[in-house]
Protein backbone atom coordinates (compact mmCIF):
# COMPACT_ATOMS: atom_id res chain seq x y z
CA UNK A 1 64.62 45.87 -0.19
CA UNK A 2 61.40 46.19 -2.07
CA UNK A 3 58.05 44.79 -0.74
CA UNK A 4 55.86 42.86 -2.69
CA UNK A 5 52.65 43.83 -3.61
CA UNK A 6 49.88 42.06 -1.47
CA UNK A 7 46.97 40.19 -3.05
CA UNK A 8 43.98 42.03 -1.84
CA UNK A 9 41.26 39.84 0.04
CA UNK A 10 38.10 39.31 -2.21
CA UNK A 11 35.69 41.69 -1.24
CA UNK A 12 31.78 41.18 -0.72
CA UNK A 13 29.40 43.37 -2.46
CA UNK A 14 28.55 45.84 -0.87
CA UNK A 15 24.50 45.92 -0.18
CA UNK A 16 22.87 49.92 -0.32
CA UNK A 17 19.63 50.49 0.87
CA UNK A 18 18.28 50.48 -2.58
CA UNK A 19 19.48 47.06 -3.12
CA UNK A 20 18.67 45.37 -0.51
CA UNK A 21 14.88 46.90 -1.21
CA UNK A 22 14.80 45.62 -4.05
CA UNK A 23 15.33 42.14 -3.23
CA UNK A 24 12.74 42.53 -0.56
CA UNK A 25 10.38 43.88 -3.36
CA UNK A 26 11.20 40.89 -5.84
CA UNK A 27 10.34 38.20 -2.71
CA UNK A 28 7.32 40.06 -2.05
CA UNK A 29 6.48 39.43 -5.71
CA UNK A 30 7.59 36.12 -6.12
CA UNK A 31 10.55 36.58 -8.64
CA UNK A 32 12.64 35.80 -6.03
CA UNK A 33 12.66 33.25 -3.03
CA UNK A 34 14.38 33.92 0.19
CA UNK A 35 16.63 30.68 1.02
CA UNK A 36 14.97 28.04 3.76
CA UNK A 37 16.42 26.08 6.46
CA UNK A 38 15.01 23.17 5.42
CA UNK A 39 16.97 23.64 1.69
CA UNK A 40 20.04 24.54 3.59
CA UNK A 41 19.31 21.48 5.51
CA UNK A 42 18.50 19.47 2.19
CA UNK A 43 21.80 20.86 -0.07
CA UNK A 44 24.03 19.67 3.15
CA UNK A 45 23.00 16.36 3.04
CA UNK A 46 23.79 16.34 0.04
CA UNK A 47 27.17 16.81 0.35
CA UNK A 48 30.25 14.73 0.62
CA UNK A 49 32.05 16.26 2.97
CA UNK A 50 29.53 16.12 6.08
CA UNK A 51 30.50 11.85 6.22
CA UNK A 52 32.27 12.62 9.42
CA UNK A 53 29.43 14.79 11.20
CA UNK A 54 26.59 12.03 9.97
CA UNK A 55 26.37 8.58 9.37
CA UNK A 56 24.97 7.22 6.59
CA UNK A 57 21.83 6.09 8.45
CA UNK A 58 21.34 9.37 10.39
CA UNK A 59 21.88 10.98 6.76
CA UNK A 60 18.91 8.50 5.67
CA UNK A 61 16.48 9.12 8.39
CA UNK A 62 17.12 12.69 8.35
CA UNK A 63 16.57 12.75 4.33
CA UNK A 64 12.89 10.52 5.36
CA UNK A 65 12.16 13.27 7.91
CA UNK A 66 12.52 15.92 5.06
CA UNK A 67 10.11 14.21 2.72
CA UNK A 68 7.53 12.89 5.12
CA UNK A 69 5.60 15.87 4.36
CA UNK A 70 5.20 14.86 0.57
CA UNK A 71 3.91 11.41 1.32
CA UNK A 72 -0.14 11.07 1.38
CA UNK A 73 -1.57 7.97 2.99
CA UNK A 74 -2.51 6.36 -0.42
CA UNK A 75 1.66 5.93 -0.38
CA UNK A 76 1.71 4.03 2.16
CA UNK A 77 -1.04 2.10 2.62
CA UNK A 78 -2.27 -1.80 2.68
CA UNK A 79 -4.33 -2.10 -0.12
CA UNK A 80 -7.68 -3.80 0.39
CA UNK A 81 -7.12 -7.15 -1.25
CA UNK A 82 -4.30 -7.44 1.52
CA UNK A 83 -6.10 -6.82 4.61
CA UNK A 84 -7.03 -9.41 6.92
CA UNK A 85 -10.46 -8.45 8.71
CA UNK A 86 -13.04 -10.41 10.23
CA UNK A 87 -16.71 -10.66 10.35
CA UNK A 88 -18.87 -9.47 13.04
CA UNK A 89 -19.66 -12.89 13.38
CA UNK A 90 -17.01 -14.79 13.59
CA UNK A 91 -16.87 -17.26 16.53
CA UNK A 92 -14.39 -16.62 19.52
CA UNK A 93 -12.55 -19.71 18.80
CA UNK A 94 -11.99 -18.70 15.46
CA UNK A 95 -10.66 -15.42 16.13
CA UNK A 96 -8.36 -17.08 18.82
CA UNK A 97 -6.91 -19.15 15.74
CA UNK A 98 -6.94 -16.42 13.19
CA UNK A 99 -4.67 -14.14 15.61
CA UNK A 100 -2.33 -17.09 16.14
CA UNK A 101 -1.97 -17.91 12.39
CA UNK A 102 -2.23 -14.19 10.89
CA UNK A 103 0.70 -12.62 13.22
CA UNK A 104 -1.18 -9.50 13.68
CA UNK A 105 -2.36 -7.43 16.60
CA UNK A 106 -5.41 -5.97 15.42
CA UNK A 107 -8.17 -6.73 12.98
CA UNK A 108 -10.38 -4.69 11.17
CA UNK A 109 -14.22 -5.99 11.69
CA UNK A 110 -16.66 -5.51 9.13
CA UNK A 111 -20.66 -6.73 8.98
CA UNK A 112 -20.79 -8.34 5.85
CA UNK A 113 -18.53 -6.91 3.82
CA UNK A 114 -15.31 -4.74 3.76
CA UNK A 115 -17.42 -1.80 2.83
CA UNK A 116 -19.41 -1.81 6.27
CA UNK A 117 -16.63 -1.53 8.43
CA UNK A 118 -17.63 -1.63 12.57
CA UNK A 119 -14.06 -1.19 14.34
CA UNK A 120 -11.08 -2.81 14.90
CA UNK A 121 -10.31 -6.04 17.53
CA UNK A 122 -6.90 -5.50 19.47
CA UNK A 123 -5.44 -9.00 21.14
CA UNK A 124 -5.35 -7.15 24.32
CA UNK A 125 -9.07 -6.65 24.78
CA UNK A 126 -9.60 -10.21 23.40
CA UNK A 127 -6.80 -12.31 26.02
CA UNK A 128 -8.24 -9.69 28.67
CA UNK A 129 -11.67 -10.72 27.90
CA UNK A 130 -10.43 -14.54 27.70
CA UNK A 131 -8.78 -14.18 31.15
CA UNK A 132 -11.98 -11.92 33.03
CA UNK A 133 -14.54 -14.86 31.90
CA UNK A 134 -11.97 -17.78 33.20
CA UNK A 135 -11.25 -15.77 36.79
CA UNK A 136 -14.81 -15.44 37.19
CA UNK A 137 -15.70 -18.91 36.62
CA UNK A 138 -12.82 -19.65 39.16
CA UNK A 139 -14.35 -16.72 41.73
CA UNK A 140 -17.58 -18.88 41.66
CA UNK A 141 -16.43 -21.78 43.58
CA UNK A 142 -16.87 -21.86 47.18
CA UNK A 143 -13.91 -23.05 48.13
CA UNK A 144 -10.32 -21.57 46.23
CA UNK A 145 -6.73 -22.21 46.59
CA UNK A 146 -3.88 -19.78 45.81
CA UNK A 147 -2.55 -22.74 43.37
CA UNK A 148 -5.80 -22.69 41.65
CA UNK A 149 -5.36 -21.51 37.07
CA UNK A 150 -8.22 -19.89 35.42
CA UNK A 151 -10.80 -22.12 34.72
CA UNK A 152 -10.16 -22.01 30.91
CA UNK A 153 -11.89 -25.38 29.88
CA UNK A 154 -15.30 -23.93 30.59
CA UNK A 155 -14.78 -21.10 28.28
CA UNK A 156 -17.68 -20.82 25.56
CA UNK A 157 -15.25 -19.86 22.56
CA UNK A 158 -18.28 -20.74 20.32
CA UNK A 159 -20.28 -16.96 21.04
CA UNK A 160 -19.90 -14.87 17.91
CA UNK A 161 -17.46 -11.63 18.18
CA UNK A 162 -20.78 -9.21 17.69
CA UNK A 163 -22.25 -10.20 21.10
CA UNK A 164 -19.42 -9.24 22.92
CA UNK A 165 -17.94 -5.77 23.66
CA UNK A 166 -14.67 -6.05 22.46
CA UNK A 167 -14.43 -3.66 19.43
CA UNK A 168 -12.92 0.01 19.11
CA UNK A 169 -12.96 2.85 16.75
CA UNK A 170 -11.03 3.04 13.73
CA UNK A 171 -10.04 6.11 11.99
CA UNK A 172 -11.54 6.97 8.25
CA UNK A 173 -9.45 9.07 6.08
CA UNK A 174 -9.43 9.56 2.52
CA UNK A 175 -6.48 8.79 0.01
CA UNK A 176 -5.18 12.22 -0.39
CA UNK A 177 -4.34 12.91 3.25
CA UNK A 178 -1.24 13.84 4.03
CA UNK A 179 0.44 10.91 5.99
CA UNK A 180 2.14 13.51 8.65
CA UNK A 181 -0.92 14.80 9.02
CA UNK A 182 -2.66 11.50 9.84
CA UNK A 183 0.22 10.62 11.96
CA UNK A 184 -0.52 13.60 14.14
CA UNK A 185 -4.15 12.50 14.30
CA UNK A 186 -3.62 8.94 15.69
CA UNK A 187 -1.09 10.38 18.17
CA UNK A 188 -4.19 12.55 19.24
CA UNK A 189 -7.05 10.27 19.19
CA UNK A 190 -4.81 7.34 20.79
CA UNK A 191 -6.29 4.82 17.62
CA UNK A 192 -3.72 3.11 15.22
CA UNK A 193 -5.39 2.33 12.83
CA UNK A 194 -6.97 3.60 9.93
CA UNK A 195 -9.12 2.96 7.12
CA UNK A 196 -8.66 4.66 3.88
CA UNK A 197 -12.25 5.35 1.71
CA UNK A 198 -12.27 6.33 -1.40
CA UNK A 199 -14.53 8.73 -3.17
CA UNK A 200 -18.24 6.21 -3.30
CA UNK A 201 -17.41 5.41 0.98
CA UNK A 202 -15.73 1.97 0.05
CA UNK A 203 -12.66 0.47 1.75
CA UNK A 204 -9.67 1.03 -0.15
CA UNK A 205 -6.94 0.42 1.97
CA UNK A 206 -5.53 0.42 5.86
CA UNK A 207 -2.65 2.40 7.04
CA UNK A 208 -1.22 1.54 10.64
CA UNK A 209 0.81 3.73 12.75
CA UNK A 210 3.47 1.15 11.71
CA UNK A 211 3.55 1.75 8.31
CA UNK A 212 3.52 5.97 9.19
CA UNK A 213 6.41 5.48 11.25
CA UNK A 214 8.66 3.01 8.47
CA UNK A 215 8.87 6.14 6.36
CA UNK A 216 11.64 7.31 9.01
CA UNK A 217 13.17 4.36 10.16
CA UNK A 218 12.80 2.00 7.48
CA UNK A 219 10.76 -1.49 8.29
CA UNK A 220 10.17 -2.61 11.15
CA UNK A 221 10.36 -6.26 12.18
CA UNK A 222 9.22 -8.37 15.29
CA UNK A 223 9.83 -11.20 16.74
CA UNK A 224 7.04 -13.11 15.00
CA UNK A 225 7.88 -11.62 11.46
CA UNK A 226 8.96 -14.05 8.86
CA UNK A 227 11.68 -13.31 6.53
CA UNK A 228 10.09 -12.23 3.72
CA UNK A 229 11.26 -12.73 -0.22
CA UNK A 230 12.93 -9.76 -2.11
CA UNK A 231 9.92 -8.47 -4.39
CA UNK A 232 12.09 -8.77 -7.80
CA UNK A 233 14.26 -11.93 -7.97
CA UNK A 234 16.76 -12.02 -10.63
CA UNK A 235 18.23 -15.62 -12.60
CA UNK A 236 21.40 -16.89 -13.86
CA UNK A 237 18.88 -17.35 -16.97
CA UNK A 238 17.72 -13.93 -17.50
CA UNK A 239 14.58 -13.76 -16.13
CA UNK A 240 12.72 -12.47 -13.16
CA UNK A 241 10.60 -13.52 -10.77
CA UNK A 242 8.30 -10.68 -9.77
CA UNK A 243 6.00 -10.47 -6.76
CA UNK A 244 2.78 -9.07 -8.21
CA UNK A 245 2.84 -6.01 -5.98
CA UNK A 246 6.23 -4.70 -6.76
CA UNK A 247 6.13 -1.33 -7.83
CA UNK A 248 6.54 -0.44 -11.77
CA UNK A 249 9.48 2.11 -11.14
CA UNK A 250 11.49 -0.55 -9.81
CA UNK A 251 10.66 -3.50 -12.04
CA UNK A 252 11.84 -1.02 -14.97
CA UNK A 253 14.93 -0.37 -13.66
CA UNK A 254 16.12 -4.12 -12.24
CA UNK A 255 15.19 -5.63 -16.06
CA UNK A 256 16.29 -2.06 -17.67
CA UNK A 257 13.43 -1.62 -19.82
CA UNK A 258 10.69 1.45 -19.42
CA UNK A 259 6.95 -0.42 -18.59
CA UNK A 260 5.64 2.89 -18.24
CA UNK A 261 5.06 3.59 -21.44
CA UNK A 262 1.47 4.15 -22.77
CA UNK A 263 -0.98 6.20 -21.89
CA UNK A 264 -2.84 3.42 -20.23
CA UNK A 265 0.22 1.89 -18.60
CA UNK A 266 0.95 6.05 -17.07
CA UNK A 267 -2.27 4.97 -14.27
CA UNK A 268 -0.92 1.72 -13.37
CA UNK A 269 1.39 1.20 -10.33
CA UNK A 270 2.41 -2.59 -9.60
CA UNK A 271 3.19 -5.07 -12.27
CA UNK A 272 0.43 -6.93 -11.33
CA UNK A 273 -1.94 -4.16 -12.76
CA UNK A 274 0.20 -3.90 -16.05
CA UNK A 275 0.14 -7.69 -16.66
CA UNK A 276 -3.75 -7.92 -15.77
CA UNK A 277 -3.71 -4.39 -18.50
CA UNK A 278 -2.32 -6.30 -21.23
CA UNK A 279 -4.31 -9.10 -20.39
CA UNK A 280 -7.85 -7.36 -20.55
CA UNK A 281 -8.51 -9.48 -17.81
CA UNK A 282 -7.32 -11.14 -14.62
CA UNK A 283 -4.74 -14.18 -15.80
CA UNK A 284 -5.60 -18.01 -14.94
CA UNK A 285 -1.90 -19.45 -13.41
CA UNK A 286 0.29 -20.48 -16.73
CA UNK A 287 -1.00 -17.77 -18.94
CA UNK A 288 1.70 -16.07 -20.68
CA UNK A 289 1.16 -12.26 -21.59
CA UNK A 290 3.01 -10.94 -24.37
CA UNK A 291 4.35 -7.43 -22.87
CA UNK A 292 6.48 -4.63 -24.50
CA UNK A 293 8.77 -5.39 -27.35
CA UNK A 294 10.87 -8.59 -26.99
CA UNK A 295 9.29 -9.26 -23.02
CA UNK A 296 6.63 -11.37 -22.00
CA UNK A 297 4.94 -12.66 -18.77
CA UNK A 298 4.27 -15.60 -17.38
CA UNK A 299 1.83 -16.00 -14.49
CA UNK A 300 3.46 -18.05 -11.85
CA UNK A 301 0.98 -17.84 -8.87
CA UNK A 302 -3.10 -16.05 -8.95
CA UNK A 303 -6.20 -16.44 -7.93
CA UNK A 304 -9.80 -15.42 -8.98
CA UNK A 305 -8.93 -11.55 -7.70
CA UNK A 306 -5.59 -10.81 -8.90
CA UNK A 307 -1.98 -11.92 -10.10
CA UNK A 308 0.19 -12.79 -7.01
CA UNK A 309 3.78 -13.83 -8.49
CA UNK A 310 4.98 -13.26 -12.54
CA UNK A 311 8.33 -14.19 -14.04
CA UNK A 312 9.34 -11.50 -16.81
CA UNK A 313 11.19 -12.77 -19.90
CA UNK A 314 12.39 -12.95 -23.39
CA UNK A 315 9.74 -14.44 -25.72
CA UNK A 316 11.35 -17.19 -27.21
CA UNK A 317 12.92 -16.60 -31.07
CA UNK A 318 11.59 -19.55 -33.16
CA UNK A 319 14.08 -20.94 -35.72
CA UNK A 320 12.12 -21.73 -39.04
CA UNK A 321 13.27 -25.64 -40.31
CA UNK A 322 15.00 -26.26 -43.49
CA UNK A 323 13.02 -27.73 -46.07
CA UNK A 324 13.13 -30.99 -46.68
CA UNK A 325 12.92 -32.39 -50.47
CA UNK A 326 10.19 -34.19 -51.30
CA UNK A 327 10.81 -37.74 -52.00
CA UNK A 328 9.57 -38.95 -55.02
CA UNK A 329 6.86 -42.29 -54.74
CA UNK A 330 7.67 -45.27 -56.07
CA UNK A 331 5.07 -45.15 -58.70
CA UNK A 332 6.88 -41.90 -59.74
CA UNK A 333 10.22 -43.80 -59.84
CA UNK A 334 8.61 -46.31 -62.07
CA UNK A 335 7.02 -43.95 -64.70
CA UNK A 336 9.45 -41.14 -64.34
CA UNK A 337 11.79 -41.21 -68.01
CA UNK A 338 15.13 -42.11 -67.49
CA UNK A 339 17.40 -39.51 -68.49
CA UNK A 340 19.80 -39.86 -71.40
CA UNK A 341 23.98 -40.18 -70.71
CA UNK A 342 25.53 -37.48 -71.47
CA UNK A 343 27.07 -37.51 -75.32
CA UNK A 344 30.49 -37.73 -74.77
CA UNK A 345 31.43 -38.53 -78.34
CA UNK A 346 31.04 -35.28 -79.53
CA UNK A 347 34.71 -33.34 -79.77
């Protein structure tokens, strides 16, 4: 009985000392780069076959965690013609209205304008306020019952938010910051929020430990949030109603045409910025922009700032009419020759 030959197992290469120093001396270098944890984390999520160890949210956040350290703070932040702030001297009553309308839990406050910022209101310091005023207007009658409210009628809402000592410290940070980084910073300093300068000390955005933490999670809705309307809409007809702030990566790829060509169009991010580009200045509601090849833009919603809502389009093709014939006067009829019959004797 003859044996069969057995297929030898695949052997490894084997690694000398001179080898392995040589790899050493090509990191050292920089020809070579030794392998990280975070790309062996980075090529497993990427693959297939790990469905059953991670779901696909778990795969998200963990793929969020990876890149938080390549987001900056000019990524994710409010930018100014979207913050709501206050004045310094704004009434009490206002305020009170402005938190219940706005849905937010903190304001920036500013003197007189968004470039002179002085802190940040917080409902809790305002309703704590609100309730320390009313319990010691109650405290100063002589005679109290345990069924007794807070005396809220004799409340002066009228006093302007700059003679009280409400406000807190807000953080300044510049554009290029990383947003881990600043994240780190507001866990220290205990203050969430920031404002973002730019290069001259003016106000060009807020970020909100809210908006660090989305980059993990994804967003993050309360109670009190409305539903909000996708940013690119898309019609039976065709077209496409854009919000104005809807990035120009996206809009290109929903309608399937590149708007980032140019060299002027390379600096721009939203739509709204390449609409108000090709405008030369900021559009009037109606005004219809023609864009790149066969598109064009029609302003839907804007005020004296900026556009706030387009809807993107083919320009209409316009169909030249037949000519008509000229019809000849009746003065022309009159005078005009008569023509001949044709000589039909002729063989």
């Amino acid at each position: 009985m003859t044996e069969e030959p057995s297929v030898p197992a695949p052997s490894k290469p084997i690694e000398t000392p001179s080898t392995g120093l040589f790899e050493r001396l090509m990191m050292l270098v920089g020809l070579k780069h030794a392998p990280s944890i975070r790309e062996d984390i980075e090529d497993a999520l990427a693959e297939a076959d790990i469905g059953s160890e991670f779901s696909q949210r778990e795969r998200d956040m963990l793929k969020n965690v990876l890149g938080l350290r390549a987001n900056r703070v000019q990524d994710v932040m409010v930018p100014r013609a979207d913050i709501v702030a206050v004045s310094a001297d704004i009434s009490l009553g206002e305020l009170l209205r402005l938190f219940r309308t706005a849905g937010h839990s903190r304001f920036p406050v500013y003197h007189e304008t968004l470039d002179d910022p002085r802190g940040m209101i917080h409902i809790r310091d305002f309703v704590g306020y609100v309730s320390e005023r009313a319990e010691r207007k109650l405290g100063s009658r002589r005679r109290k019952t345990p069924a007794d409210s807070p005396d809220l009628e004799s409340l002066d809402l009228s006093v302007t938010l700059s003679s009280v000592k409400m406000l807190r410290p807000v953080l300044f940070v510049p554009p290029s910051m990383l947003a881990l980084d600043l994240l780190v910073k507001m866990q220290t300093t205990r203050t969430h929020m920031a404002l973002v300068i730019d290069e001259y000390g003016g106000t060009d955005g807020l970020v909100s430990i809210e908006d660090l933490v989305e980059i993990v999670v994804g967003e993050i809705e309360d109670e009190h949030d409305l539903e909000e309307t996708p940013m690119i809409q898309s019609s039976d007809d065709g077209t496409y109603v854009v919000d104005a702030r809807a990035d120009l990566k996206d809009v290109s790829a929903a309608i399937g045409v590149d708007l980032s060509q140019g060299e002027d169009a390379e600096e721009i991010d939203t739509i709204g910025g390449l609409v108000g580009m090709l405008a030369g200045r900021v559009p009037v509601r109606g005004q219809i922009i023609p864009g790149p090849g066969t598109l064009e833009f029609e302003v839907l919603d804007a005020d004296p700032r900026r556009v706030k809502r387009v809807r993107i389009q083919q320009q209409a093709v316009k169909q030249k009419e037949p000519v008509k014939p000229k019809r000849r006067s009746k003065t022309q009829a009159v005078d005009a020759p008569a023509e001949s019959p044709p000589d039909t004797e002729k063989a």
